[in-house]
C-alpha atoms as a PDB file:
ATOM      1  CA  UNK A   1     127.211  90.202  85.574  1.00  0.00           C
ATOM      2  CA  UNK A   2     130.848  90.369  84.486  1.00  0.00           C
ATOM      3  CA  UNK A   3     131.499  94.031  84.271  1.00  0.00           C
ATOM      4  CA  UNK A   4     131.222  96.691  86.903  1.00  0.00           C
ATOM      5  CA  UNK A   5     127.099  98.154  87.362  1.00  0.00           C
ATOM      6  CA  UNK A   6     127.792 101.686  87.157  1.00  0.00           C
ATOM      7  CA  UNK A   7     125.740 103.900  89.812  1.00  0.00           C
ATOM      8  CA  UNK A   8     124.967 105.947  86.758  1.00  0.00           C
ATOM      9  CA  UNK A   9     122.924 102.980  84.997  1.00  0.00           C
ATOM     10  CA  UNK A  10     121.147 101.958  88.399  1.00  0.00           C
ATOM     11  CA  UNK A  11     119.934 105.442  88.755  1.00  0.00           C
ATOM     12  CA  UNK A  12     118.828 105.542  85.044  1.00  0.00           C
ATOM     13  CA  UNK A  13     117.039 101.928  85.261  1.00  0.00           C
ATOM     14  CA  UNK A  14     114.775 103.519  88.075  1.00  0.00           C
ATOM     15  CA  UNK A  15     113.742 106.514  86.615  1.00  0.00           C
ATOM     16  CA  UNK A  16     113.080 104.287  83.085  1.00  0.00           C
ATOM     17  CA  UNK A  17     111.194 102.018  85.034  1.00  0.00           C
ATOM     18  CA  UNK A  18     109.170 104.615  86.896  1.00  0.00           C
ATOM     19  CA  UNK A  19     108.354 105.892  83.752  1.00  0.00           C
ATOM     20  CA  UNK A  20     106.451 103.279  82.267  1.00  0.00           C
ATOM     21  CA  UNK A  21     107.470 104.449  78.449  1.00  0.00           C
ATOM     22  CA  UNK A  22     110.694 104.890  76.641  1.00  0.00           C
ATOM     23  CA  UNK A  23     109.094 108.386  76.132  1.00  0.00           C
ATOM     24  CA  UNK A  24     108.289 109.031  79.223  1.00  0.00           C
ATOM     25  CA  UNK A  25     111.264 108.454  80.694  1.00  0.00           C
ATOM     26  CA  UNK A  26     113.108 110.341  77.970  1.00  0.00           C
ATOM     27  CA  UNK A  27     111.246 113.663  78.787  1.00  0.00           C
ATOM     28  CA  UNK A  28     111.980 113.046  82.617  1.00  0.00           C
ATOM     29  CA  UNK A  29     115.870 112.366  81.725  1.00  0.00           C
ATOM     30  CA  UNK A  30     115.521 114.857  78.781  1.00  0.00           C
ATOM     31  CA  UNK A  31     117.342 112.769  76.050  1.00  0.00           C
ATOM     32  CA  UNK A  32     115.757 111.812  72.888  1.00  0.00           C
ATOM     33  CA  UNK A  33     114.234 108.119  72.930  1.00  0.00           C
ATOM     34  CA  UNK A  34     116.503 107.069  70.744  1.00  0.00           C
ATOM     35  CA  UNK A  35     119.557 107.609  72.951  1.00  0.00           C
ATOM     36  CA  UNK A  36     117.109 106.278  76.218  1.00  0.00           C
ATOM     37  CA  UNK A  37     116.852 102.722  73.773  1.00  0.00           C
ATOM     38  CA  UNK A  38     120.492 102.601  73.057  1.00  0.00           C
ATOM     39  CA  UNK A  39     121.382 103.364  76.933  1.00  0.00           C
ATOM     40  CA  UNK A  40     119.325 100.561  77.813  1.00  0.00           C
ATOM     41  CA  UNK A  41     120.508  98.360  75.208  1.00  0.00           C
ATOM     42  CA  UNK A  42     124.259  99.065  76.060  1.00  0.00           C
ATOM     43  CA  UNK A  43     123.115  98.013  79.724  1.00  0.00           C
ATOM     44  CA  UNK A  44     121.193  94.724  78.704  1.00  0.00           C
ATOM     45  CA  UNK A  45     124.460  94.001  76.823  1.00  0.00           C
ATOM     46  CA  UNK A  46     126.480  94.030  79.682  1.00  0.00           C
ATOM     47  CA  UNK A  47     123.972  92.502  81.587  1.00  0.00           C
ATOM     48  CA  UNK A  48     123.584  89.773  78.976  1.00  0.00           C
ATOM     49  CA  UNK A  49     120.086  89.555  79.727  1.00  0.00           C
ATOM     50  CA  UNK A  50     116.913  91.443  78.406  1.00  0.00           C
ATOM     51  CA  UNK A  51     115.859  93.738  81.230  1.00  0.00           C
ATOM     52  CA  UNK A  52     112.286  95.368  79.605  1.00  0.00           C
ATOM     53  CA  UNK A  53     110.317  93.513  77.002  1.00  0.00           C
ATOM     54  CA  UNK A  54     109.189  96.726  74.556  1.00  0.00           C
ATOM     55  CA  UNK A  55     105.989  97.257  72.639  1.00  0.00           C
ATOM     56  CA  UNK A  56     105.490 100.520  70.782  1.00  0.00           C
ATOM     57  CA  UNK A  57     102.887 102.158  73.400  1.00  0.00           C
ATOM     58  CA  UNK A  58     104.371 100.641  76.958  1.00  0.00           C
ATOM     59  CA  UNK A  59     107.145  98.522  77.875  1.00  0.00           C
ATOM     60  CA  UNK A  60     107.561  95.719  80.790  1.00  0.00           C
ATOM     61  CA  UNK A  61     110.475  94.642  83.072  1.00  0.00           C
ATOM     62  CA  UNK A  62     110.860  91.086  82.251  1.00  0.00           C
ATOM     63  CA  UNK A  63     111.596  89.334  85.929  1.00  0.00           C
ATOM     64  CA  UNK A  64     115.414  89.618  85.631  1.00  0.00           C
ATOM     65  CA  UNK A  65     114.619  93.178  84.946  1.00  0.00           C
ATOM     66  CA  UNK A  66     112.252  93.202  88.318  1.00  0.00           C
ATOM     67  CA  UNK A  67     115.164  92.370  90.108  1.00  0.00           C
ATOM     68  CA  UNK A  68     117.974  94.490  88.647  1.00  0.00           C
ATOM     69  CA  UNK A  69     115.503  97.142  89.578  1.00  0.00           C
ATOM     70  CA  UNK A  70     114.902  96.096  93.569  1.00  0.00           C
ATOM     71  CA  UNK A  71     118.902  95.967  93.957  1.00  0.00           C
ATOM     72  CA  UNK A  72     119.190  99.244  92.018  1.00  0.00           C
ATOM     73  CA  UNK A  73     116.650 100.772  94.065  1.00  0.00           C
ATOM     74  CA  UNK A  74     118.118  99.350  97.221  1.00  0.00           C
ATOM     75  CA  UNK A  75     122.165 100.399  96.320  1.00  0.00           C
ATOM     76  CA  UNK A  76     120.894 103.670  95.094  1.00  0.00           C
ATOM     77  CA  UNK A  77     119.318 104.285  98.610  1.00  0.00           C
ATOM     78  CA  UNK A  78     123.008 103.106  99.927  1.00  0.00           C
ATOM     79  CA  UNK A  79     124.974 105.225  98.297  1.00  0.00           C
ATOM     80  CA  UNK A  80     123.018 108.637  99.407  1.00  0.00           C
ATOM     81  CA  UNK A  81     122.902 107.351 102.857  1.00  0.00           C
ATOM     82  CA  UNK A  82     126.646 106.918 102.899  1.00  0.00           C
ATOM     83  CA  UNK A  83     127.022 110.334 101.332  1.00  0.00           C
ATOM     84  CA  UNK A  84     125.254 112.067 104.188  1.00  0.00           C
ATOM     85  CA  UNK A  85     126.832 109.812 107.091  1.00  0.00           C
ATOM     86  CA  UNK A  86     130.079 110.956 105.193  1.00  0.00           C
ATOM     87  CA  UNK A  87     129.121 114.102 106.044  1.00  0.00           C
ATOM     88  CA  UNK A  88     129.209 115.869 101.908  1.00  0.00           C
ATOM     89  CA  UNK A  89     124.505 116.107 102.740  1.00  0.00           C
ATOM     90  CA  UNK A  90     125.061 116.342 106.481  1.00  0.00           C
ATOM     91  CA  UNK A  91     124.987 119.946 106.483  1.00  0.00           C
ATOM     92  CA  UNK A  92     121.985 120.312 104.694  1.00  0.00           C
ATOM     93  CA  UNK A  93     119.424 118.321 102.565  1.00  0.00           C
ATOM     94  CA  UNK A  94     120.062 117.518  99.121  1.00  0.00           C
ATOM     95  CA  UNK A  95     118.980 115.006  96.480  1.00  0.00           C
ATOM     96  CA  UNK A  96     115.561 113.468  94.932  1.00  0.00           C
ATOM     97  CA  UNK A  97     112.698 112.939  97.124  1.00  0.00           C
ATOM     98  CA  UNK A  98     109.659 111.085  95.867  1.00  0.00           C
ATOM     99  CA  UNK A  99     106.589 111.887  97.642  1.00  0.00           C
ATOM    100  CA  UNK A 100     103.494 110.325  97.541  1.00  0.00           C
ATOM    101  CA  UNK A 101     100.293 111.659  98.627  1.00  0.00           C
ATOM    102  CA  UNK A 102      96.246 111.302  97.779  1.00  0.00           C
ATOM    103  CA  UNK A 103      94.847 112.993  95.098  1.00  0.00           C
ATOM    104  CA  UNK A 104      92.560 116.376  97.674  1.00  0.00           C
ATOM    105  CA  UNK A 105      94.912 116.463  99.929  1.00  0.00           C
ATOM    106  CA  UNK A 106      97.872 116.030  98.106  1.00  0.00           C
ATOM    107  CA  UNK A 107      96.592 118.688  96.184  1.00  0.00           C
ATOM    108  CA  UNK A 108      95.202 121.311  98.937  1.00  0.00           C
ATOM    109  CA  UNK A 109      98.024 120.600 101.598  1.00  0.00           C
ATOM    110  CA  UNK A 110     101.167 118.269 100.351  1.00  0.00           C
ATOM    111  CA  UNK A 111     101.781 120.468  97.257  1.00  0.00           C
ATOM    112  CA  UNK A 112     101.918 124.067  99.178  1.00  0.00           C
ATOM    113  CA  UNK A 113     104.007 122.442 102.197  1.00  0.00           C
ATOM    114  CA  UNK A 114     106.354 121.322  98.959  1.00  0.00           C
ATOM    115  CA  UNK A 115     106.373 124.490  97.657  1.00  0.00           C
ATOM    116  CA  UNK A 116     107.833 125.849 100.815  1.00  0.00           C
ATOM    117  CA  UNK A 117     109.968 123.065 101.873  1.00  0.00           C
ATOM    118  CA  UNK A 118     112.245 123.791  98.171  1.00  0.00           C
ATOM    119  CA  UNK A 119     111.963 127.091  99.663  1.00  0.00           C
ATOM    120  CA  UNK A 120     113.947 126.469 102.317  1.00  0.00           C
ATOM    121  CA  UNK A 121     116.761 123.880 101.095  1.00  0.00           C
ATOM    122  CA  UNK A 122     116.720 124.137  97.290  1.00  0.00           C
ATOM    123  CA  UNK A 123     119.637 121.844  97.215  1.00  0.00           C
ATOM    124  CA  UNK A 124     116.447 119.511  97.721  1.00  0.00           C
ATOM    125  CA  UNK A 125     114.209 118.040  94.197  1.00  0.00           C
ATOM    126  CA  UNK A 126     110.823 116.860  94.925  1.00  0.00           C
ATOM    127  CA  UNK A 127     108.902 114.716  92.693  1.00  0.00           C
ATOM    128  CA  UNK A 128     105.275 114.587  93.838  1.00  0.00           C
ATOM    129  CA  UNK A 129     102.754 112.091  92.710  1.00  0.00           C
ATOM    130  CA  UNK A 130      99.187 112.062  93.323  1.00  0.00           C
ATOM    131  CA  UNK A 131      97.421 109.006  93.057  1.00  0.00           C
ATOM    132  CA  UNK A 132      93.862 107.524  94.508  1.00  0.00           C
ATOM    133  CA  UNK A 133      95.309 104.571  95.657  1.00  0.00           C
ATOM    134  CA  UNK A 134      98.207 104.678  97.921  1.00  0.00           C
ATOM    135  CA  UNK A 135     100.891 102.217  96.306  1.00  0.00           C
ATOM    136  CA  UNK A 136     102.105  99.171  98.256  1.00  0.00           C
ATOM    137  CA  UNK A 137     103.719  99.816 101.379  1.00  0.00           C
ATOM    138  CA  UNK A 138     106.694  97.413 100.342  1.00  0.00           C
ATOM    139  CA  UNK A 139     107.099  99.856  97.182  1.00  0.00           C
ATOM    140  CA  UNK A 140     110.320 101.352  96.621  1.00  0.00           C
ATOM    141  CA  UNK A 141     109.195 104.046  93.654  1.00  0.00           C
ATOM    142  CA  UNK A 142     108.712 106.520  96.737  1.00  0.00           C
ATOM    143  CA  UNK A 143     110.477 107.596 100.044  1.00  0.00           C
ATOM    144  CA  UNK A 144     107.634 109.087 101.647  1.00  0.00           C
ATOM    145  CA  UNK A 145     103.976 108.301 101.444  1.00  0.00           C
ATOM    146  CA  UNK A 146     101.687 110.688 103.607  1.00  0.00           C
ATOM    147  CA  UNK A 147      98.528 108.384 104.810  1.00  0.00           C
ATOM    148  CA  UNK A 148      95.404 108.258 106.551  1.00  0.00           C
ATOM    149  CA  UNK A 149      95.144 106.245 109.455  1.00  0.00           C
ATOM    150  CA  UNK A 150      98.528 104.239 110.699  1.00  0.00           C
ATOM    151  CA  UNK A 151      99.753 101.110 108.417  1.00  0.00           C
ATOM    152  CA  UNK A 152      99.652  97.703 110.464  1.00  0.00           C
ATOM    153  CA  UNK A 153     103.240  96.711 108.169  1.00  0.00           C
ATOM    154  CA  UNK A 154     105.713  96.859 111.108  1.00  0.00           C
ATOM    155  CA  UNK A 155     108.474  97.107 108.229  1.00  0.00           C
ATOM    156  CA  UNK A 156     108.008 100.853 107.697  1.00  0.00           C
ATOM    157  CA  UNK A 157     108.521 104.326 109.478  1.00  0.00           C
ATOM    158  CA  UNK A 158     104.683 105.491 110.087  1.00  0.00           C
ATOM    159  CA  UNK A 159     105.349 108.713 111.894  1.00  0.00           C
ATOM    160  CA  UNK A 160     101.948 110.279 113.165  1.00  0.00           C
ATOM    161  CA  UNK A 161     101.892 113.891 111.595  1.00  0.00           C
ATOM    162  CA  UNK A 162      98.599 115.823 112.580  1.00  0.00           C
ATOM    163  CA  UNK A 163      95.575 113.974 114.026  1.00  0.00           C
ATOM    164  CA  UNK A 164      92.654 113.630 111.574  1.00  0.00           C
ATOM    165  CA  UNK A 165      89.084 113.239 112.499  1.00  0.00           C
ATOM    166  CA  UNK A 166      86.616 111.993 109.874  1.00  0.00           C
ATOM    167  CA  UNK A 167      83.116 113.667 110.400  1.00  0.00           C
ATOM    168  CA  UNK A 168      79.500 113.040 108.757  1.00  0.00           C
ATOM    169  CA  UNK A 169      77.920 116.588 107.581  1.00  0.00           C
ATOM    170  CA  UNK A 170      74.923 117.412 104.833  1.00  0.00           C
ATOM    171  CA  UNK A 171      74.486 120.439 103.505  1.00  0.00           C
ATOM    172  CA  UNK A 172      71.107 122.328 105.522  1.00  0.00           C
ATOM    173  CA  UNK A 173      69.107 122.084 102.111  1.00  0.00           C
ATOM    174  CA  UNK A 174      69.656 118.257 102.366  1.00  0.00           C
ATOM    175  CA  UNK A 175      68.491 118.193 106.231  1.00  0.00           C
ATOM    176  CA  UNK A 176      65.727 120.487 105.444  1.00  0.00           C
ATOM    177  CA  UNK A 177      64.005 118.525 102.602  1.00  0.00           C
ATOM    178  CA  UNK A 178      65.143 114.770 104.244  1.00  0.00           C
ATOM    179  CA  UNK A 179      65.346 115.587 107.764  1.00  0.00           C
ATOM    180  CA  UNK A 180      68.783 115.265 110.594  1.00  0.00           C
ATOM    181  CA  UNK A 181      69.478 111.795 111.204  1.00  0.00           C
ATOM    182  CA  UNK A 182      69.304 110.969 115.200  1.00  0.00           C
ATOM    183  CA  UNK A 183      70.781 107.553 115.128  1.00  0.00           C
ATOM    184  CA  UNK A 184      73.337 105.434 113.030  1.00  0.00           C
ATOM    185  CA  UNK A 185      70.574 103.232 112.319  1.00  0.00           C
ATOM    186  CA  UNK A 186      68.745 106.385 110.392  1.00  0.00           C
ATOM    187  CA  UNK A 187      71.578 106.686 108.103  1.00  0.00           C
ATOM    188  CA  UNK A 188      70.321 103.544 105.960  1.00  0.00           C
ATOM    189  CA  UNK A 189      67.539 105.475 105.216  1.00  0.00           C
ATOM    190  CA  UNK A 190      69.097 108.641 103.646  1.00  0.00           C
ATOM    191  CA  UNK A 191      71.091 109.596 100.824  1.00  0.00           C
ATOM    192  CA  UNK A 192      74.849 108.684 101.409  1.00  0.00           C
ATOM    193  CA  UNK A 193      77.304 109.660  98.687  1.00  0.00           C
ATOM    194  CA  UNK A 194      79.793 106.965  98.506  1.00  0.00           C
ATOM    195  CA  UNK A 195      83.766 107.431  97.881  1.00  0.00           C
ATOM    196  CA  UNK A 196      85.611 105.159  97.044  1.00  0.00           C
ATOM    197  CA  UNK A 197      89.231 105.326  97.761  1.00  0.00           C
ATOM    198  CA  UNK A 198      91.972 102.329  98.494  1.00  0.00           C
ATOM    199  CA  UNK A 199      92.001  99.514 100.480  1.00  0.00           C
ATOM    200  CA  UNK A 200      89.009 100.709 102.552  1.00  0.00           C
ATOM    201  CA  UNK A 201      85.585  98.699 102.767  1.00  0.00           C
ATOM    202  CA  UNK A 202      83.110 100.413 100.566  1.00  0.00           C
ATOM    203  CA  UNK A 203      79.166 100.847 101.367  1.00  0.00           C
ATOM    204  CA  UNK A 204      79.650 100.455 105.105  1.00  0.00           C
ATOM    205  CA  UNK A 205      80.223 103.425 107.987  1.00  0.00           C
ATOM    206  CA  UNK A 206      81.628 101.970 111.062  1.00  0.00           C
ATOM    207  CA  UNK A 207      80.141 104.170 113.957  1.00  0.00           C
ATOM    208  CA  UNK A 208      81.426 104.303 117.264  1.00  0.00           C
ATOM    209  CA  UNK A 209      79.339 106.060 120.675  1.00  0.00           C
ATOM    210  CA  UNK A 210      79.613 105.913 124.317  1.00  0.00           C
ATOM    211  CA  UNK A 211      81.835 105.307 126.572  1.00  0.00           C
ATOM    212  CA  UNK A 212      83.651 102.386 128.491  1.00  0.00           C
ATOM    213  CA  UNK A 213      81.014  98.843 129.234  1.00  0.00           C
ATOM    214  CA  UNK A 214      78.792 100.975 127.198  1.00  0.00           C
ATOM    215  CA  UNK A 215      80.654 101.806 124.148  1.00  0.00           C
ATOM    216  CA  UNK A 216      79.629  99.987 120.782  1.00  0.00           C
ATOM    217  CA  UNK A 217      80.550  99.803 117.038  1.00  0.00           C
ATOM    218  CA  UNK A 218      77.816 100.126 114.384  1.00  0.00           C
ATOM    219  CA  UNK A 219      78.553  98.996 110.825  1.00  0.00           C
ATOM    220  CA  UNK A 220      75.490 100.952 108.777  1.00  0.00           C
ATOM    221  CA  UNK A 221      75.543  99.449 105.092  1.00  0.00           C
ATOM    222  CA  UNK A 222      74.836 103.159 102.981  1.00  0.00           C
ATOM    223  CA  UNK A 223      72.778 103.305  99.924  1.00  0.00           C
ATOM    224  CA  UNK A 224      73.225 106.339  97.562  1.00  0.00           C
ATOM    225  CA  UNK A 225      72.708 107.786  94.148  1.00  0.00           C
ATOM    226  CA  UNK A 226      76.047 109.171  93.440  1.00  0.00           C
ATOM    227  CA  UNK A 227      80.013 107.529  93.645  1.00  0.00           C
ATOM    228  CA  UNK A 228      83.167 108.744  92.990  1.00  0.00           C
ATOM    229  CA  UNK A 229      86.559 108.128  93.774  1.00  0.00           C
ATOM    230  CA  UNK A 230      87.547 112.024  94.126  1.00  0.00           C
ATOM    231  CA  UNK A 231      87.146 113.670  97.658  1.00  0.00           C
ATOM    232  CA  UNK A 232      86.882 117.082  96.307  1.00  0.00           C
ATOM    233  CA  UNK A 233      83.678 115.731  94.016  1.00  0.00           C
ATOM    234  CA  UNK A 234      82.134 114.055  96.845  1.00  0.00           C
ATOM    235  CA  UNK A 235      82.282 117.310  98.825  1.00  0.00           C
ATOM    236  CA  UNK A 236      81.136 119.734  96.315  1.00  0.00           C
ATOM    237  CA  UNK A 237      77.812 116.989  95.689  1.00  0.00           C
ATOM    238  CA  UNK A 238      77.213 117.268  99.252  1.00  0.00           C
ATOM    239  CA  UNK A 239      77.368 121.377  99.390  1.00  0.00           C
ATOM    240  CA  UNK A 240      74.888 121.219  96.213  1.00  0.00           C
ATOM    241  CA  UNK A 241      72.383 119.087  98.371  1.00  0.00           C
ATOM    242  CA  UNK A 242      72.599 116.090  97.163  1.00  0.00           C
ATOM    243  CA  UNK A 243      73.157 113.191 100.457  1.00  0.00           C
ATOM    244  CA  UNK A 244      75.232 112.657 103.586  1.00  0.00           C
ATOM    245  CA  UNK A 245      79.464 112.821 103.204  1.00  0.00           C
ATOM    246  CA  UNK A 246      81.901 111.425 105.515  1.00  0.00           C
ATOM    247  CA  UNK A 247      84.642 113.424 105.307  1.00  0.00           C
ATOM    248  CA  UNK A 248      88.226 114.073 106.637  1.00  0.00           C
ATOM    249  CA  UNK A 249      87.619 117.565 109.220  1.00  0.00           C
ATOM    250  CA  UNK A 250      90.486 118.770 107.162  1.00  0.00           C
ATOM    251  CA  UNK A 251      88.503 118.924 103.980  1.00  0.00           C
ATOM    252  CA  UNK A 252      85.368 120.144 105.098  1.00  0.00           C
ATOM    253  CA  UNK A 253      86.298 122.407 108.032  1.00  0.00           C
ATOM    254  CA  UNK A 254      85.636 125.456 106.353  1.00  0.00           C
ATOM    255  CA  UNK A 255      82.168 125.188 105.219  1.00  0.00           C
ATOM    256  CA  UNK A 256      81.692 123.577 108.389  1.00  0.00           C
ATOM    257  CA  UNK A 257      82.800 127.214 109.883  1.00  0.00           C
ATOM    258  CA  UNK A 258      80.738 129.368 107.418  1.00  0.00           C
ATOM    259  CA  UNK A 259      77.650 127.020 107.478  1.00  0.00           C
ATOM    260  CA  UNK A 260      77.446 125.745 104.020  1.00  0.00           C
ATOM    261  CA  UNK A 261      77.684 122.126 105.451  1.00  0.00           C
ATOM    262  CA  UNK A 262      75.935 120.606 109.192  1.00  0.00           C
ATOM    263  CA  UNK A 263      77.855 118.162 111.217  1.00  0.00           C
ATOM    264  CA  UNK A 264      75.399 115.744 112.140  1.00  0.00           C
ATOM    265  CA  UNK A 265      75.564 112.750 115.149  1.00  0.00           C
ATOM    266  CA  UNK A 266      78.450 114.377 116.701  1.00  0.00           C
ATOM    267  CA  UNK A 267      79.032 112.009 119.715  1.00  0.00           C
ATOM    268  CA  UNK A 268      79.340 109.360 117.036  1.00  0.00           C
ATOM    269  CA  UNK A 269      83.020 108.589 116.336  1.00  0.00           C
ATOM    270  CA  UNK A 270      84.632 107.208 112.986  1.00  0.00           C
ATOM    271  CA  UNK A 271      87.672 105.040 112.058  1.00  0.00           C
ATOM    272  CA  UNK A 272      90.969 106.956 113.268  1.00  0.00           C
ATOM    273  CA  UNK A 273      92.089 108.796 109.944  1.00  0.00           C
ATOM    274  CA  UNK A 274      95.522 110.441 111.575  1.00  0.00           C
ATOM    275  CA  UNK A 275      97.863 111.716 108.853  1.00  0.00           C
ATOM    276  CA  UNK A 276     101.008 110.124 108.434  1.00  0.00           C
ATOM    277  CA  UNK A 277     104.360 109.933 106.571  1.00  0.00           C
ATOM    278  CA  UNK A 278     105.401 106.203 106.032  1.00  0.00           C
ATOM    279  CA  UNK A 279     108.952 105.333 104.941  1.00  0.00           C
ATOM    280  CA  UNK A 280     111.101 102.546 104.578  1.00  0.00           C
ATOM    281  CA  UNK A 281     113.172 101.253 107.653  1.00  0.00           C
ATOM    282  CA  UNK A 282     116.467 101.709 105.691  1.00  0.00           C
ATOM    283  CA  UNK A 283     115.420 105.691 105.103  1.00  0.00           C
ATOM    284  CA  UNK A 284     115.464 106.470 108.755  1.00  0.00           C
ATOM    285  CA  UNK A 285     119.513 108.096 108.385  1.00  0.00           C
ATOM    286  CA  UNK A 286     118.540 109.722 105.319  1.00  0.00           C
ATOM    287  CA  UNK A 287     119.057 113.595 105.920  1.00  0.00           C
ATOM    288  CA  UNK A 288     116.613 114.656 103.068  1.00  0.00           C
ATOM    289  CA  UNK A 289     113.874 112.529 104.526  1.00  0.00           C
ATOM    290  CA  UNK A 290     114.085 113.452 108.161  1.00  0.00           C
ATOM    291  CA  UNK A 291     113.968 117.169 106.605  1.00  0.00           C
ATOM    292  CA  UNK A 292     110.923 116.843 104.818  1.00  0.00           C
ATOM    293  CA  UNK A 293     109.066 114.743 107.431  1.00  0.00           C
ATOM    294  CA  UNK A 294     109.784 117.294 109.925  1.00  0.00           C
ATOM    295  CA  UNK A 295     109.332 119.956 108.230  1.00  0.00           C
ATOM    296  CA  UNK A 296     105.618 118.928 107.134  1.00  0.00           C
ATOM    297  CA  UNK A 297     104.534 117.804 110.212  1.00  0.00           C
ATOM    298  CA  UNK A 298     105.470 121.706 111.565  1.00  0.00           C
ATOM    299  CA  UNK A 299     103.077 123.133 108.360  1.00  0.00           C
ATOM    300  CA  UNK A 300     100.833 121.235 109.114  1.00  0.00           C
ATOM    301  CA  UNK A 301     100.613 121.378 112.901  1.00  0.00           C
ATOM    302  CA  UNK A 302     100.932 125.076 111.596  1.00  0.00           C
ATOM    303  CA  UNK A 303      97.949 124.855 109.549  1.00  0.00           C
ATOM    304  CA  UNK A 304      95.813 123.448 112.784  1.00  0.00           C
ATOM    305  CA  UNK A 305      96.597 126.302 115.026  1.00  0.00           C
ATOM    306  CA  UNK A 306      95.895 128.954 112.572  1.00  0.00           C
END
């Protein structure tokens, strides 16, 4: 490229190509998308390259638009952490965050703890996105993911923010009409409801008991008459009666508490689900980050002594 990039047009690029529309991202920029088309056309002209291939429903980043958007992305990131190491966002937190989270608890814990932490430094703009599968951990469209369980990608941040236990409970009209499961074993032989979410296996509970020599690791293949991909579904089936849930304590604790739902094989552990907050290497300086990280893993620590 001949002529200068202009911040301006690197931060525009990513929020187009977040978008996924010319219409889209004209709402989120709030121009009309006729001026979004002629902004991008003025930058493919300079660029002297096409930089989204358009059809009238979606559009796609052709590859030289692919990587215009990993630099912009990466100099956009540059430019705020120079800003606070400057000192201008030093003094408090300012900017766009991005925040991913899953769709419950996203929903029942990441979207209060956002609520308060605008609250607090409203220099701060949050855009939260839910989704059922967490997006790559090499993807730059967020700063922050919060996750179950800790990523094995040694290129991020994964700091640990409250532990997580995953638990199997029934609801007692289940137990009563099917009977309480005394070994992993039994498990195959009830009604399991099945989520599925992510990257993780599907149709198979890994069970852990015991301890030290005589500690081992069950893999019980479920079968089951209902599947979703929603957490909060999967728990209300399993209050109306309907099979066995494994489920993150934090979504179930309180009918646990009031009795709607039965733990069952308590001394049988699960697959560590500890919540964290995974960001990129290059976000560790970034004021706004570090904010927001800390500041969740206080709610929520918050939220487990209350």
């Amino acid at each position: 490229m001949r002529e200068t990039v202009l911040a301006a047009d690197l931060g525009f690029f990513s929020v187009l190509a977040s978008s996924g529309s010319l219409s889209a991202a004209a709402r989120e920029l709030g121009l009309t998308a006729a001026a979004v088309s002629k902004r991008l056309t003025q930058m493919e002209a300079r660029a002297g390259v096409a930089l989204v291939n358009r059809t009238t429903r979606r559009m796609m980043l052709t590859p030289e638009g692919e990587l215009y958007l990993e630099h912009a992305r990466r100099i956009l990131d540059e430019i705020d952490s120079l800003a606070e190491l400057l000192g201008s966002a030093k003094k408090k937190p300012q900017g766009l965050l991005r925040v991913n989270s899953t769709l419950g608890f996203g929903r029942s814990h990441v979207a209060p703890v956002v609520s308060r932490f605008v609250a607090r430094f409203p220099e701060v703009s949050v855009q939260l996105q839910l989704s059922v599968t967490p997006p790559p951990l090499t993807d730059d469209t967020f700063d922050v993911c919060i996750r179950f369980g800790e990523p094995p990608d040694t290129r991020v941040v994964a700091r640990r923010l409250a532990p997580n236990r995953r638990l199997l409970c029934a609801a007692p009209s289940y137990l009563a009409a099917r009977g309480v499961p005394l070994t992993a074993h039994d498990l195959s032989r009830h009604n399991c409801i099945g989520i599925r979410q992510g990257d993780e296996a599907y149709g198979v509970w890994r069970l852990s008991s015991g301890r030290g020599a005589a500690r081992k690791t069950e893999a019980v293949r479920i079968n089951g008459t209902l599947t979703t991909n929603d957490g909060e579904i999967a728990v209300k089936w399993a209050l109306e009666g309907h099979g066995i849930l494994m489920r993150a304590e934090w979504d179930i604790s309180e009918y646990l508490q009031d009795g709607r739902l039965v733990q069952i094989l308590p001394d049988h552990e699960t697959p560590n689900a500890d919540i964290f907050a995974v960001y990129s290497q290059r976000h560790q300086m970034s004021n706004r980050i570090r904010a927001f990280v800390d500041f969740i893993a206080l709610e929520l620590g918050n939220e487990l002594r209350a």
